[in-house]
C-alpha atoms as a PDB file:
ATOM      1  CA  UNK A   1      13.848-111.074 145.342  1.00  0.00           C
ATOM      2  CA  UNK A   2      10.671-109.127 145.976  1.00  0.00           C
ATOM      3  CA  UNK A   3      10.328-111.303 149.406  1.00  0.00           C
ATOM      4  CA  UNK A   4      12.713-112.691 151.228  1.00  0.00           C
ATOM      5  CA  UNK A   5      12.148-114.482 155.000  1.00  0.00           C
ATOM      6  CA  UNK A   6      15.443-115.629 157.223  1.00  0.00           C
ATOM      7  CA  UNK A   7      14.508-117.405 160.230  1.00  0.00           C
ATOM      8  CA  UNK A   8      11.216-115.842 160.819  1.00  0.00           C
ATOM      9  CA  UNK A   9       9.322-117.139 164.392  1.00  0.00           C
ATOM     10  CA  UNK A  10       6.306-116.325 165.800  1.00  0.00           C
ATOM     11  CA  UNK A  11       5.312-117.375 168.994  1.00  0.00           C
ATOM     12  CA  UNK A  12       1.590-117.577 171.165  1.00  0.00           C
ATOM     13  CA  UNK A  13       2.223-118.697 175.090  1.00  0.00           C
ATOM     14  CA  UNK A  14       4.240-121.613 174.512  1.00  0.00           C
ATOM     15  CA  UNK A  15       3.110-122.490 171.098  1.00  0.00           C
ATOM     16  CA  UNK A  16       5.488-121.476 168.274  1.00  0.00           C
ATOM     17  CA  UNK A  17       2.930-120.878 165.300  1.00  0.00           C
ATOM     18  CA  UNK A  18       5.713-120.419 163.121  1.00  0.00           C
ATOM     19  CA  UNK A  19       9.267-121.993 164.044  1.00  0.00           C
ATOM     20  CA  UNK A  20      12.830-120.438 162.209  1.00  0.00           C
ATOM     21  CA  UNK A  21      11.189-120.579 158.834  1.00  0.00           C
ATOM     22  CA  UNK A  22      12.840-119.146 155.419  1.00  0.00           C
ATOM     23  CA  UNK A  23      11.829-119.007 152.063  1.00  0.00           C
ATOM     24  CA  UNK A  24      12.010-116.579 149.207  1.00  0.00           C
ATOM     25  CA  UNK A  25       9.848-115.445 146.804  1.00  0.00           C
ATOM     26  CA  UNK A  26      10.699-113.719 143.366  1.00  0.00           C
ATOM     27  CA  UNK A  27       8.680-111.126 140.529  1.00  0.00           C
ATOM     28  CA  UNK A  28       7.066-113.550 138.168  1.00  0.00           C
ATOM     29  CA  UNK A  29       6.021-116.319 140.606  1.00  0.00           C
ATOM     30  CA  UNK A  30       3.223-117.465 141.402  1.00  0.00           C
ATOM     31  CA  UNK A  31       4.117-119.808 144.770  1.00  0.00           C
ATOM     32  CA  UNK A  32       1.642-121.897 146.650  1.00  0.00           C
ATOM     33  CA  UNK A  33       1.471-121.476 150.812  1.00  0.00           C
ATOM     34  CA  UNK A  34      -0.250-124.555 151.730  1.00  0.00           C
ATOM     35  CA  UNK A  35      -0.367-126.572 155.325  1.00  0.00           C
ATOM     36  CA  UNK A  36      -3.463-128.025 156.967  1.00  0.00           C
ATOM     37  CA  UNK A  37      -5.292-125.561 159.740  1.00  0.00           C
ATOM     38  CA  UNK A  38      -3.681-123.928 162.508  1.00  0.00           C
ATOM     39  CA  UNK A  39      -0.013-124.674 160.870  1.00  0.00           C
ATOM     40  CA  UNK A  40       1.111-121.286 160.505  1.00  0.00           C
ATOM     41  CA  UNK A  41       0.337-120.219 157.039  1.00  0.00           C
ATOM     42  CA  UNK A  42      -2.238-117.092 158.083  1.00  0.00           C
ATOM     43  CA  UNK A  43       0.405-115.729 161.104  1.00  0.00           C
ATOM     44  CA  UNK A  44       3.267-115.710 158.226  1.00  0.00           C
ATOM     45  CA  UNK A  45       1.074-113.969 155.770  1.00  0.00           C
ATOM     46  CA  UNK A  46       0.028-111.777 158.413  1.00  0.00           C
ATOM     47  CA  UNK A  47       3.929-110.865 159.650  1.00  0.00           C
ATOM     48  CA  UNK A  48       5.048-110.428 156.071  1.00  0.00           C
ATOM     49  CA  UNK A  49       2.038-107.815 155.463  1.00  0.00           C
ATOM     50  CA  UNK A  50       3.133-105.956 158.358  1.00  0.00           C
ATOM     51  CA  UNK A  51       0.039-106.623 160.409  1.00  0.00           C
ATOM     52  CA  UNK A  52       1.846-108.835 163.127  1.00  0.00           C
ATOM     53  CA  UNK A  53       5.444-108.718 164.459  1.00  0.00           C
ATOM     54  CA  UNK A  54       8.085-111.543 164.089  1.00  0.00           C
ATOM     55  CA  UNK A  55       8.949-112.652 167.321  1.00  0.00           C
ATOM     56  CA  UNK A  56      12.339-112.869 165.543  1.00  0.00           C
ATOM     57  CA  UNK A  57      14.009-113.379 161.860  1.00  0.00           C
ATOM     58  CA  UNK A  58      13.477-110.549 159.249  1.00  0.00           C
ATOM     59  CA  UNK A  59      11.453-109.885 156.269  1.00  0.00           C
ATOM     60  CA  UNK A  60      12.356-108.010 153.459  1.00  0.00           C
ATOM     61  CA  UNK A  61       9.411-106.715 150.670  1.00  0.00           C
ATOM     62  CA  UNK A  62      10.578-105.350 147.435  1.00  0.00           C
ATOM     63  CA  UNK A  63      13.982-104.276 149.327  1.00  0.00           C
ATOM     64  CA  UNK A  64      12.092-102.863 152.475  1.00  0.00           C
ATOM     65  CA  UNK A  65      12.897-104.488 155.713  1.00  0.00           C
ATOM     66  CA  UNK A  66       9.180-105.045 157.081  1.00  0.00           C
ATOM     67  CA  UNK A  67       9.901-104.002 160.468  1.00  0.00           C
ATOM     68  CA  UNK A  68      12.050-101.097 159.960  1.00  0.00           C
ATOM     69  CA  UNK A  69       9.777 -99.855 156.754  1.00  0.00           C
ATOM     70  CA  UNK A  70       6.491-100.668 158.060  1.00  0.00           C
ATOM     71  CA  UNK A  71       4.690 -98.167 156.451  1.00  0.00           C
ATOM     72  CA  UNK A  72       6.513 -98.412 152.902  1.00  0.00           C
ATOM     73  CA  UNK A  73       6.730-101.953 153.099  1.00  0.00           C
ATOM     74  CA  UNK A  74       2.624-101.883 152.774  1.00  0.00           C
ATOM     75  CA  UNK A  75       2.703 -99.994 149.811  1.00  0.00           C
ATOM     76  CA  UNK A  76       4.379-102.464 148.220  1.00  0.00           C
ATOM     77  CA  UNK A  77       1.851-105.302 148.910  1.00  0.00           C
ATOM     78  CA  UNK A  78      -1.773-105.961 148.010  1.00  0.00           C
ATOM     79  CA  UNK A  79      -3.140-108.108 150.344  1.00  0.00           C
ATOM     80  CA  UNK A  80      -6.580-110.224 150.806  1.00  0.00           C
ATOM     81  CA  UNK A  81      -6.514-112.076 154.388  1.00  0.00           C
ATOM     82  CA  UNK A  82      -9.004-114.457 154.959  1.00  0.00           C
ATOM     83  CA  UNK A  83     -11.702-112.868 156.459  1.00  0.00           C
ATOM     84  CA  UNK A  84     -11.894-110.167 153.793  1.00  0.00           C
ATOM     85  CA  UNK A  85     -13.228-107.393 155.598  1.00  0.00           C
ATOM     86  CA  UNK A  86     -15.520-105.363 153.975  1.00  0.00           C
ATOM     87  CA  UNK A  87     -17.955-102.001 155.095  1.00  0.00           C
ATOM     88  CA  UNK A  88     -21.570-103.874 154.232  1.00  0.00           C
ATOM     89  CA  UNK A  89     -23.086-100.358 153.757  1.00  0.00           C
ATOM     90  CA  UNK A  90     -21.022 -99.124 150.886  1.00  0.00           C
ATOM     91  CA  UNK A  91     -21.637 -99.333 147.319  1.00  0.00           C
ATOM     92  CA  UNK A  92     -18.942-101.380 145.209  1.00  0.00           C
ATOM     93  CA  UNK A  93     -17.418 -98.077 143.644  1.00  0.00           C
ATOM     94  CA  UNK A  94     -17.648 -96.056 147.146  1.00  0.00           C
ATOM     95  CA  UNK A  95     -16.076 -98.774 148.719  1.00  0.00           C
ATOM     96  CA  UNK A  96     -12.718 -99.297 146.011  1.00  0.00           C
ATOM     97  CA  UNK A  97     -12.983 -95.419 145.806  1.00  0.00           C
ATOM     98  CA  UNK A  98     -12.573 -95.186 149.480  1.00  0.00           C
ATOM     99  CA  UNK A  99      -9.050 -97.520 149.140  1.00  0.00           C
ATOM    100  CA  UNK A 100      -7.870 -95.641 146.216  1.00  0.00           C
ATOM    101  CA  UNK A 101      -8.044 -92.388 148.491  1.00  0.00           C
ATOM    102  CA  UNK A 102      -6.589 -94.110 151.468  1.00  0.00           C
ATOM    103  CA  UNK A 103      -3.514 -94.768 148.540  1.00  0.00           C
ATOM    104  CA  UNK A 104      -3.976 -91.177 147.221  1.00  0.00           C
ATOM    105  CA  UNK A 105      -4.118 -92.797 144.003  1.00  0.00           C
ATOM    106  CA  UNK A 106      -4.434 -89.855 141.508  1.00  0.00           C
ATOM    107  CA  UNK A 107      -6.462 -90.449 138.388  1.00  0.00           C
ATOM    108  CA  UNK A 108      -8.224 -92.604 141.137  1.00  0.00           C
ATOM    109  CA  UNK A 109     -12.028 -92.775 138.933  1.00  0.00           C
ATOM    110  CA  UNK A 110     -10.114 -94.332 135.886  1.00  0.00           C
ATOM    111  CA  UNK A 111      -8.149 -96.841 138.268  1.00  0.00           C
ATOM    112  CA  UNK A 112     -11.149 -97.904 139.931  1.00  0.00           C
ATOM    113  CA  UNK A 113     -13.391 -98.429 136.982  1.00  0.00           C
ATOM    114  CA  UNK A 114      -9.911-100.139 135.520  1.00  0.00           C
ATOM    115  CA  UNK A 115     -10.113-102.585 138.408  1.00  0.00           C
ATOM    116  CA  UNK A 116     -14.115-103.828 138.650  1.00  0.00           C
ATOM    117  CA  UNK A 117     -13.124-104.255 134.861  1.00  0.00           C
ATOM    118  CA  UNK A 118     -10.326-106.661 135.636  1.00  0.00           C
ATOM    119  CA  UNK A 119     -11.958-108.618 138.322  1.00  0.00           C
ATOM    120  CA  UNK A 120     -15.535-108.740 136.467  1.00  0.00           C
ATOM    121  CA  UNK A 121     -17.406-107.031 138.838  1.00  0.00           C
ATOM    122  CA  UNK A 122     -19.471-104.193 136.643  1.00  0.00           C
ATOM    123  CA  UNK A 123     -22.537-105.858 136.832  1.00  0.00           C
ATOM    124  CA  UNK A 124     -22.393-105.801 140.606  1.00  0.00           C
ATOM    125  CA  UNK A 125     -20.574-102.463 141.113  1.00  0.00           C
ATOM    126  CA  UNK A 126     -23.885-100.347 141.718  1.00  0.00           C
ATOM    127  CA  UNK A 127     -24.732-103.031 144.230  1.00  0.00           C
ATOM    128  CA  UNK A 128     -23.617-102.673 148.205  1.00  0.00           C
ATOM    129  CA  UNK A 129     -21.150-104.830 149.383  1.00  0.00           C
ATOM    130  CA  UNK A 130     -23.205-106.582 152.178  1.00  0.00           C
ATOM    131  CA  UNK A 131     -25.699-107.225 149.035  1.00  0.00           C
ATOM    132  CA  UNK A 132     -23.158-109.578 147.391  1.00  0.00           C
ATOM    133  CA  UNK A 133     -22.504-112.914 147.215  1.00  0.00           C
ATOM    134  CA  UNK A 134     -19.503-115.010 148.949  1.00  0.00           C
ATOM    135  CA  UNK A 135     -17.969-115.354 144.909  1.00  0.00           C
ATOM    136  CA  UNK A 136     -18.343-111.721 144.393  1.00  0.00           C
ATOM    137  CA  UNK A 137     -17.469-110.394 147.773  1.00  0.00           C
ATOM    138  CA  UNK A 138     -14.145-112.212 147.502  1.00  0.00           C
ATOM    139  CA  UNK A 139     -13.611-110.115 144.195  1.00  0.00           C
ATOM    140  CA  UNK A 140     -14.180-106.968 145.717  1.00  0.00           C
ATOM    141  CA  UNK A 141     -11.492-107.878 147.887  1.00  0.00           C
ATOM    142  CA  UNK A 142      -9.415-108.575 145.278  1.00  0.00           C
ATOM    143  CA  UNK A 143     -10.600-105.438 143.547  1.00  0.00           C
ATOM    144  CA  UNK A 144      -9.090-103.730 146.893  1.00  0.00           C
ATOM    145  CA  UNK A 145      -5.726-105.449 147.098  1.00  0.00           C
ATOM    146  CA  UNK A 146      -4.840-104.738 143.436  1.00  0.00           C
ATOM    147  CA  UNK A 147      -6.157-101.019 142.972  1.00  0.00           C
ATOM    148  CA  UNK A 148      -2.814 -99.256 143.700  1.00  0.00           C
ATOM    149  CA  UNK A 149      -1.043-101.802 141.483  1.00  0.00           C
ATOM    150  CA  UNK A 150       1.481-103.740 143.814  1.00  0.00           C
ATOM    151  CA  UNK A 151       4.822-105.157 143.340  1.00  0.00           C
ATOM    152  CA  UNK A 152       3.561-107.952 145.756  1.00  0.00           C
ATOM    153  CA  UNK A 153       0.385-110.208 146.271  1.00  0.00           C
ATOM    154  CA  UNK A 154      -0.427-111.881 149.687  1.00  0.00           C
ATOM    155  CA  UNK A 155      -3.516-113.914 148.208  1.00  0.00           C
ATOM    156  CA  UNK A 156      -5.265-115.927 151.691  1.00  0.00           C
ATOM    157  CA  UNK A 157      -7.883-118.158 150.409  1.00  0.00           C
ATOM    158  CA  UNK A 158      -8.580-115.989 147.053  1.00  0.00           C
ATOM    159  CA  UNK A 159     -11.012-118.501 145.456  1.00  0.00           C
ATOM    160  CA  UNK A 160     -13.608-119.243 148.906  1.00  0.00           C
ATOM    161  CA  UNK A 161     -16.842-119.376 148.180  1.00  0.00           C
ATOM    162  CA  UNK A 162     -16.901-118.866 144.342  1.00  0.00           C
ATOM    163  CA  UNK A 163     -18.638-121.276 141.610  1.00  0.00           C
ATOM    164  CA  UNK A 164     -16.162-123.198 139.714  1.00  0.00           C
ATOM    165  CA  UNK A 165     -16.706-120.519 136.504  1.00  0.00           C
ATOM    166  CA  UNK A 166     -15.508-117.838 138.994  1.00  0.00           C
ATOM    167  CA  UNK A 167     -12.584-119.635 140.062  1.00  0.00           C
ATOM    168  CA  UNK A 168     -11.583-119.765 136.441  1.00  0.00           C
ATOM    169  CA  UNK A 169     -11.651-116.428 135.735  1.00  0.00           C
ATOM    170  CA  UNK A 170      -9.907-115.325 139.027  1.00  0.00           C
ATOM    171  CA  UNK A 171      -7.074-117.988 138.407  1.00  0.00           C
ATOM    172  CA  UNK A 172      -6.801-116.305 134.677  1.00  0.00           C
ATOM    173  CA  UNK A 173      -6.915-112.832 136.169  1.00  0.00           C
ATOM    174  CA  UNK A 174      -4.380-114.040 138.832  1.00  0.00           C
ATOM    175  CA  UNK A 175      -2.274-115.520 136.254  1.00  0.00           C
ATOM    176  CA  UNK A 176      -2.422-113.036 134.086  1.00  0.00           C
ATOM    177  CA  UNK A 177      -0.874-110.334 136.920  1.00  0.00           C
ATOM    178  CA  UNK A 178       2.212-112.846 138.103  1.00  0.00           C
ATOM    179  CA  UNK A 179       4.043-111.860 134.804  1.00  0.00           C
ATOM    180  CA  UNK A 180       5.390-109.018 136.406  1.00  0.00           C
ATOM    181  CA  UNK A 181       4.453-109.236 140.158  1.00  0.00           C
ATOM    182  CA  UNK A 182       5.059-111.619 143.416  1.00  0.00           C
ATOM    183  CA  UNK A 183       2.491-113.755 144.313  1.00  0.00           C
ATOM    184  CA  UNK A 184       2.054-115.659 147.333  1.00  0.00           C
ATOM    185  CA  UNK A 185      -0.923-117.924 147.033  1.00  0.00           C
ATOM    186  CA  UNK A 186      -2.764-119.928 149.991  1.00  0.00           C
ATOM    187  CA  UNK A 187      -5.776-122.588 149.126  1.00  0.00           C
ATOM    188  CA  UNK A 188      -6.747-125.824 150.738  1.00  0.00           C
ATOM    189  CA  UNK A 189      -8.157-126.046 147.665  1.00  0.00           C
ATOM    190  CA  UNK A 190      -5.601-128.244 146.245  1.00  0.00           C
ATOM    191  CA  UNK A 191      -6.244-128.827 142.671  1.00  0.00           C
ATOM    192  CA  UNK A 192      -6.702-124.797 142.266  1.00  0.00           C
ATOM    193  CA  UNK A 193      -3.085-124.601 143.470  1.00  0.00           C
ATOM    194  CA  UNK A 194      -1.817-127.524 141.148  1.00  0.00           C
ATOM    195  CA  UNK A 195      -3.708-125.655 138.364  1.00  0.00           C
ATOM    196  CA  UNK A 196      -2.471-121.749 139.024  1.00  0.00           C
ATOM    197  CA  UNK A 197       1.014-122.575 140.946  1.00  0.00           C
ATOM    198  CA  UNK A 198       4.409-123.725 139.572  1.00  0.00           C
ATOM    199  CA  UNK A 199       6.430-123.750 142.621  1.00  0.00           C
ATOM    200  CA  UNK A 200       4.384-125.163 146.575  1.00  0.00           C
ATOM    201  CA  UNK A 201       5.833-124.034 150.298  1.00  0.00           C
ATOM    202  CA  UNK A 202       4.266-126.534 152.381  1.00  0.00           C
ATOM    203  CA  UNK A 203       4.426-125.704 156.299  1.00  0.00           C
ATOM    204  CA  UNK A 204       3.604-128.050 159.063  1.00  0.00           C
ATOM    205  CA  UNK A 205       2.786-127.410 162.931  1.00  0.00           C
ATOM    206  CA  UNK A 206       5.266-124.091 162.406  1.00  0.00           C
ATOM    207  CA  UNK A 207       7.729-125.673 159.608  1.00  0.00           C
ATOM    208  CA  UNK A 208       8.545-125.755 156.398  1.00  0.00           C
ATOM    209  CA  UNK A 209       8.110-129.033 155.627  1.00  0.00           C
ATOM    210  CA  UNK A 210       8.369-128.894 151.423  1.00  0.00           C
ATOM    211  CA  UNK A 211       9.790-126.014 148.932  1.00  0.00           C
ATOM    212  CA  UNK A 212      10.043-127.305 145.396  1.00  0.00           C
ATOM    213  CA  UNK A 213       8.241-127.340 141.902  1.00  0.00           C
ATOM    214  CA  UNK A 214       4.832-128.904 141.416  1.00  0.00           C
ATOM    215  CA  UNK A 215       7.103-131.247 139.624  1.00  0.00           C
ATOM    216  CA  UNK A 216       9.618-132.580 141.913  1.00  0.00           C
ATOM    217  CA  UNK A 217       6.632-132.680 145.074  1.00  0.00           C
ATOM    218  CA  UNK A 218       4.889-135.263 142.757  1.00  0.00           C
ATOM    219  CA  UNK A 219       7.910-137.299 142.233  1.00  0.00           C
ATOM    220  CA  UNK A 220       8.199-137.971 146.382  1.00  0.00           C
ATOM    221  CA  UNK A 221       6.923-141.628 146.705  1.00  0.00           C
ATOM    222  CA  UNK A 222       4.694-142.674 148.656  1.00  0.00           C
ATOM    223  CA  UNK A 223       3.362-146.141 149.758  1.00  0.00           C
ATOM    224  CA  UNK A 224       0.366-146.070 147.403  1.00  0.00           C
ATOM    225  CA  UNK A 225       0.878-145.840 143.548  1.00  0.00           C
ATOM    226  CA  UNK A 226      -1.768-145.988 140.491  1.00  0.00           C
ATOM    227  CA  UNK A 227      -1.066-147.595 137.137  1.00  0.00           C
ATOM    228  CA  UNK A 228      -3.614-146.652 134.714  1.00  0.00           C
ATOM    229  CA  UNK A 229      -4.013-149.474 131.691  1.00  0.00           C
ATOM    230  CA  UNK A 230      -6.431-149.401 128.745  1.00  0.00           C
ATOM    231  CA  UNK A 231      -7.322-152.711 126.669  1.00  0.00           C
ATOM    232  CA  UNK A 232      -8.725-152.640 122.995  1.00  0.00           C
ATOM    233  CA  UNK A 233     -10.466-155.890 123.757  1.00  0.00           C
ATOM    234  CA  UNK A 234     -12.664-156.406 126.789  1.00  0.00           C
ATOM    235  CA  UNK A 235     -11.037-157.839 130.038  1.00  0.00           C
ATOM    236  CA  UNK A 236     -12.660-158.756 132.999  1.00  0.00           C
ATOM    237  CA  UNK A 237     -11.961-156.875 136.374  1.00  0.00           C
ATOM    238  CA  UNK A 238     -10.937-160.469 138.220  1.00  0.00           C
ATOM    239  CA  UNK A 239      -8.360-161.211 135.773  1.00  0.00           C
ATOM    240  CA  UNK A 240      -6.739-157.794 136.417  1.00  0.00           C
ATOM    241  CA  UNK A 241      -7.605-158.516 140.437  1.00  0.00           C
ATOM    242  CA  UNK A 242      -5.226-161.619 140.610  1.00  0.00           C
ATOM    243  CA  UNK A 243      -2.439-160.373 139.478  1.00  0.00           C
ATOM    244  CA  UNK A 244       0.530-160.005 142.546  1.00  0.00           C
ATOM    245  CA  UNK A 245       1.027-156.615 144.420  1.00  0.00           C
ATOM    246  CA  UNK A 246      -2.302-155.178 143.420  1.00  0.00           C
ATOM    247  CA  UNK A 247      -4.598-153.904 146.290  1.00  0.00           C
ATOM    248  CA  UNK A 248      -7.567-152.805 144.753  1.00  0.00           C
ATOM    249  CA  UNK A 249      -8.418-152.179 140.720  1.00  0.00           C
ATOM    250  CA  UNK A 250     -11.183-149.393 139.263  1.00  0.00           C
ATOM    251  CA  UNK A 251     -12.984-149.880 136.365  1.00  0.00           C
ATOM    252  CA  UNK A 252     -13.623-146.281 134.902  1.00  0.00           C
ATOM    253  CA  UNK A 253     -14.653-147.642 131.809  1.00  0.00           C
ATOM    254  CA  UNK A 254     -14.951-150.592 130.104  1.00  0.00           C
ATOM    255  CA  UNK A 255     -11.359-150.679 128.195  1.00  0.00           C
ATOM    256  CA  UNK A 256     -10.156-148.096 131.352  1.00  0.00           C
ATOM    257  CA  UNK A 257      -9.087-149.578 134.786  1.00  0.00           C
ATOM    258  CA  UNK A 258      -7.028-148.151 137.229  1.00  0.00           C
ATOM    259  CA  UNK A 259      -4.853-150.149 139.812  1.00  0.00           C
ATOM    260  CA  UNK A 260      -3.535-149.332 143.098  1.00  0.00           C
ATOM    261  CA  UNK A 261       0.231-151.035 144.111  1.00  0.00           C
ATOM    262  CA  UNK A 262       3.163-150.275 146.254  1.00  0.00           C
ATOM    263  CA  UNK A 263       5.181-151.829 143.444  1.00  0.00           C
ATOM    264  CA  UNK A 264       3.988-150.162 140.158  1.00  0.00           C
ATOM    265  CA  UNK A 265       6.774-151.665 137.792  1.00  0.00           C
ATOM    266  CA  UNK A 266       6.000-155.092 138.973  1.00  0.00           C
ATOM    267  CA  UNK A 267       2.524-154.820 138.084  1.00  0.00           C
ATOM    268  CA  UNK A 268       3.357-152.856 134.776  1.00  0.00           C
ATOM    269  CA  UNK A 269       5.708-155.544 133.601  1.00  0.00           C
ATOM    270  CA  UNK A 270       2.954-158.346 134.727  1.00  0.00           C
ATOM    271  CA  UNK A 271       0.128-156.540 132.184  1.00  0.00           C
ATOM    272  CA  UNK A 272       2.808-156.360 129.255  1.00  0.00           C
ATOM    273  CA  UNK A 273       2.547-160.735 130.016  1.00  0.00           C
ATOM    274  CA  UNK A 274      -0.905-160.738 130.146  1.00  0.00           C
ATOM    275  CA  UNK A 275      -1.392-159.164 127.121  1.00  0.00           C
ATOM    276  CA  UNK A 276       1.144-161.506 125.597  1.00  0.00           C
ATOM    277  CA  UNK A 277      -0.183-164.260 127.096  1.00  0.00           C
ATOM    278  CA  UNK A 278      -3.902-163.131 126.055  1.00  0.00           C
ATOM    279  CA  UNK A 279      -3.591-162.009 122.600  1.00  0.00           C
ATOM    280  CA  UNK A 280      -4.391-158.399 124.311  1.00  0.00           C
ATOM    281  CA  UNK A 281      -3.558-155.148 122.936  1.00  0.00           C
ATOM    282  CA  UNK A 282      -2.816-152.610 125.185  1.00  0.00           C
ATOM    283  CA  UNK A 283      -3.891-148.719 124.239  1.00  0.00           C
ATOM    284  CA  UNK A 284      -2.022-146.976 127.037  1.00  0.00           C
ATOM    285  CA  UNK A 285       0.111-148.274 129.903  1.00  0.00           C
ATOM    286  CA  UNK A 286       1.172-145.645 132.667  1.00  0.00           C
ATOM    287  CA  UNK A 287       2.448-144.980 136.500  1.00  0.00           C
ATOM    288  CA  UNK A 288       0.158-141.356 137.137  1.00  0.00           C
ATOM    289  CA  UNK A 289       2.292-139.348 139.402  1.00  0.00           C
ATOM    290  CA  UNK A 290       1.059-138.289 142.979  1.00  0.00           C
ATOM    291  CA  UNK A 291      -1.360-135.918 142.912  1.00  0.00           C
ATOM    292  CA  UNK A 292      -0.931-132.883 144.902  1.00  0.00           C
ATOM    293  CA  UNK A 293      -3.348-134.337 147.652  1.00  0.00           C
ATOM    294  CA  UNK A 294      -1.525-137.336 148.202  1.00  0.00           C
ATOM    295  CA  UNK A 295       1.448-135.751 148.659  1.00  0.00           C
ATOM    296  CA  UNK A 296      -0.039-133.254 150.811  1.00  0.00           C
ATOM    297  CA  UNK A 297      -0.930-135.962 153.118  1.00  0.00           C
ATOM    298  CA  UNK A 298       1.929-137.615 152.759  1.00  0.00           C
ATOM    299  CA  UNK A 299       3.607-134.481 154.333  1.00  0.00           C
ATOM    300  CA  UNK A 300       1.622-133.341 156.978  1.00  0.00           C
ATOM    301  CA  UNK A 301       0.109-136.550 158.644  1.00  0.00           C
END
């Protein structure tokens, strides 16, 4: 496991940021850290980097216990916090150069170019950093945490501020690393994560509160569901709007409605009659699973 975290605590005063939480990680996934502000998510990225001390539990990166390994345990990991501090007055190339020397990266030139390469930063590289947009500030960044090649990626917020065609091509770039490293991934941009991750950690107020595939999270029920139903034939909206156990029904388009229920097999089995009873034919007929969102809230309310 290139990350492994037994009953990890952190504690401020009398608040416990992060309360007896364990989880592990291994090489080839890409896992999603989400939980709404203030619930821990930074302070756990920050202990397993090495930049803050567990109050208690251990951490182990690529085999190195974090505490007793500090300073090997950080070679291991490429890291992009948050804030993604930058120095304003270098140039793009002085400023990755600078990292690769603090790695005594040899062939460090190659690596460098290598990297603005990956993360599609050429046309900007001549350009200082402070001269840079949000979108490509957040790549240098990510330039910086993946220059000496780590076994491990602590990715806080990766996609802020970029345009959705940026987001793209980080995800792909992101994607395209997890084949043979560790990624752990933080967004409260949720659809990002339900587009990049395969696996979500959801903490709460300090706890983990949800480990489990994209998958199974979407299964958990919740007191809202949508059946989606498409007619051949036009229908009106107040025929669909009378049926039992239906709160609320969206037209999308004119065949396309969507219907909210608590009891979604009820209401599928009452369309199969009305179409029956109608002479309607129905094009598709199906219960969409949670979306990431809803099950977010679900969680953490």
């Amino acid at each position: 496991m290139s990350i492994s975290i037994t009953n990890l605590t952190k504690t401020y005063g009398t608040q416990k940021a992060v309360n007896n939480i364990s989880f592990n990680v291994n090489r080839g996934e890409i896992v999603g850290f989400l939980g709404p502000n203030g619930a821990g998510k930074s302070t756990t990225m920050k202990m397993i980097t090495g930049y803050l001390n567990a109050d208690a539990g251990s951490i182990t990166v690529s085999g190195l216990q974090v505490s007793k390994y500090n300073r090997d345990s950080k070679k291991k990991i490429g890291y992009l916090p948050e804030s993604n501090p930058l120095y304003a007055d270098m140039y793009v190339r002085e400023y990755l150069h600078f990292i690769a020397s603090i790695h005594q990266l040899k062939n460090a030139s190659e690596k460098v170019e290598a990297i603005i390469k990956t993360v599609g930063l050429s046309l900007e590289a001549h350009k200082k950093t402070g001269q840079l947009s949000k979108g490509y500030k957040q790549r240098v960044g990510l330039a910086a945490a993946l220059i000496h090649e780590p076994e491990v990626l602590i990715l806080d917020e990766p996609t802020s501020g970029l345009d959705p065609n940026q987001i793209i091509e980080i995800r792909n770039v992101i994607k395209a690393l997890a084949v043979n490293k560790t990624v752990l991934f933080s967004s409260h941009i949720l659809q990002e994560v339900e587009a990049i991750c395969d696996r979500i950690i959801i903490i709460n107020k300090g706890n983990i509160v949800a480990d489990d595939s994209l998958v199974n999270l979407q299964k958990i029920k919740s007191d809202t569901n949508i059946v989606a139903v498409s007619f051949k034939e036009k229908i009106e909206i107040n025929i669909l709007q009378q049926l039992k156990n239906v709160d609320t029904v969206q037209q999308l388009f004119a065949d396309h409605f969507q219907l909210t229920t608590a009891q979604p097999d009820a209401v599928r089995k009452q369309l199969l009659q009305l179409s029956i009873d109608k002479n309607l034919n129905i094009v598709s007929l199906q219960t969409q699973n949670n979306s990431l969102e809803e099950v977010f809230r679900s969680l953490t309310n």
